[in-house]
C-alpha atoms as a PDB file:
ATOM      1  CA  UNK A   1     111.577  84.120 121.668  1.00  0.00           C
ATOM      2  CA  UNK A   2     107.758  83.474 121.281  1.00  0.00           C
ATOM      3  CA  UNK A   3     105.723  85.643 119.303  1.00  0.00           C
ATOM      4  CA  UNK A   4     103.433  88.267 121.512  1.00  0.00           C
ATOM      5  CA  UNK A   5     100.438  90.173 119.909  1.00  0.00           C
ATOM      6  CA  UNK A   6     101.214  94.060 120.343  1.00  0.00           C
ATOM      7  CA  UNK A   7      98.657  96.897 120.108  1.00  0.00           C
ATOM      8  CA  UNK A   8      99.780  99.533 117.805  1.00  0.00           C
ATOM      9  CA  UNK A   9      98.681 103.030 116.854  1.00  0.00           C
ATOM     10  CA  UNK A  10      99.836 104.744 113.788  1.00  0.00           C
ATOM     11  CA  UNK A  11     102.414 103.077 112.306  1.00  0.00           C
ATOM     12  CA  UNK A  12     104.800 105.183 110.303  1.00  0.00           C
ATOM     13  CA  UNK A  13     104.287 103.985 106.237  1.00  0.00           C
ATOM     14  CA  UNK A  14     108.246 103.201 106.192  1.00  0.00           C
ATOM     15  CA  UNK A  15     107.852 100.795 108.938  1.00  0.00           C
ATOM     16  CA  UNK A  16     104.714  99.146 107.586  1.00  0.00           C
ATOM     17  CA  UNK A  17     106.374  98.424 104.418  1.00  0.00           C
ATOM     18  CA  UNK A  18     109.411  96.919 106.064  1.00  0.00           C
ATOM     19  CA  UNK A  19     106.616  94.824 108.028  1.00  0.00           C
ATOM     20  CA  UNK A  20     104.973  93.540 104.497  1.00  0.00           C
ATOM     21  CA  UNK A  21     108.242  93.097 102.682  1.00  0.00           C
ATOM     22  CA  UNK A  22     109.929  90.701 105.400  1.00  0.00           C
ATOM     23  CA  UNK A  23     106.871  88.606 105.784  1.00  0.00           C
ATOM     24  CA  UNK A  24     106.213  88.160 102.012  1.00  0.00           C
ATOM     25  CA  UNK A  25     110.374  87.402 101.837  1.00  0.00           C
ATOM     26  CA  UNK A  26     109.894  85.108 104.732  1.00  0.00           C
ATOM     27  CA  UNK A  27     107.175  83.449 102.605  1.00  0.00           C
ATOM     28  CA  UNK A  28     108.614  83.318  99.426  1.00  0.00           C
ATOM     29  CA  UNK A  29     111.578  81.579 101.030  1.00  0.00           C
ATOM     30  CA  UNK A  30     109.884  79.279 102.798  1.00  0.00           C
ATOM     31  CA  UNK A  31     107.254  77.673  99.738  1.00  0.00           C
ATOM     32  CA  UNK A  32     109.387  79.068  97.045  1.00  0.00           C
ATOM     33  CA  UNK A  33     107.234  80.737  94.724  1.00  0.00           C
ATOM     34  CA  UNK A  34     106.355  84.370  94.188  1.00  0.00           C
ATOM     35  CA  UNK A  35     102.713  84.725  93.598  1.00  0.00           C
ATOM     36  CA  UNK A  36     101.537  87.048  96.511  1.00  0.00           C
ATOM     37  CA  UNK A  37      98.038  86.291  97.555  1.00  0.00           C
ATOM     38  CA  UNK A  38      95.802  88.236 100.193  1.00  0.00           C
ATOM     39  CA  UNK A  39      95.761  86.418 103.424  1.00  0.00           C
ATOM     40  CA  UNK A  40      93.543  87.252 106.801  1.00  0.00           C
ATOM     41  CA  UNK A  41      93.602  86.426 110.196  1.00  0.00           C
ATOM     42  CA  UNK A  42      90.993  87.349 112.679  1.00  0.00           C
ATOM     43  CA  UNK A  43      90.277  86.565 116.269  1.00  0.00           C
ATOM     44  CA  UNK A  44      86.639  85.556 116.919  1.00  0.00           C
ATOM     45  CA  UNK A  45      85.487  85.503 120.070  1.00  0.00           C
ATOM     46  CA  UNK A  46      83.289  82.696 121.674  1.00  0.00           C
ATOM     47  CA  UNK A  47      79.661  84.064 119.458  1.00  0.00           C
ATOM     48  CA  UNK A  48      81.819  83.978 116.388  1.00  0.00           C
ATOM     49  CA  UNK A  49      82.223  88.004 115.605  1.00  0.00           C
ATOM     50  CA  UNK A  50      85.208  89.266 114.760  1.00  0.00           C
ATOM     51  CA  UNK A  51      87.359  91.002 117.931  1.00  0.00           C
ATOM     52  CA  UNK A  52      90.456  91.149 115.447  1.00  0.00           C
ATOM     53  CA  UNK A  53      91.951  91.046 112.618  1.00  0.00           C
ATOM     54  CA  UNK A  54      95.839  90.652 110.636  1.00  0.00           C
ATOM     55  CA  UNK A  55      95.710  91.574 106.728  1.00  0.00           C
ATOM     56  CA  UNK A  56      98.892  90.751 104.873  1.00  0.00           C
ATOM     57  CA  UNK A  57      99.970  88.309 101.877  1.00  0.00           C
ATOM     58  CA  UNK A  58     101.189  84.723 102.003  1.00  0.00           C
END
């Protein structure tokens, strides 16, 4: 299955740490190392400002 983007409101704190801990697993296992870093994405639109953003750790 593809990935989608999905608005959400309000996430409950239990379900944002699940979020963080299976993508820095996911990462971990895939470059094998263990040194968390801050990582951003954002969605620009066509003048360059930001329209969105993703905040996690890679």
């Amino acid at each position: 299955m593809a990935p989608r983007l999905q608005a959400k409101h309000d996430l409950a704190p239990t379900e944002l740490d699940a979020i963080e801990e299976r993508l820095n697993g996911d990462n971990r296992r895939l470059v094998g190392r263990d040194d968390d870093r801050n990582l951003v994405f954002a969605l620009r639109d066509k003048t360059g400002h930001a329209v969105g953003v993703a905040a996690g750790y890679s």
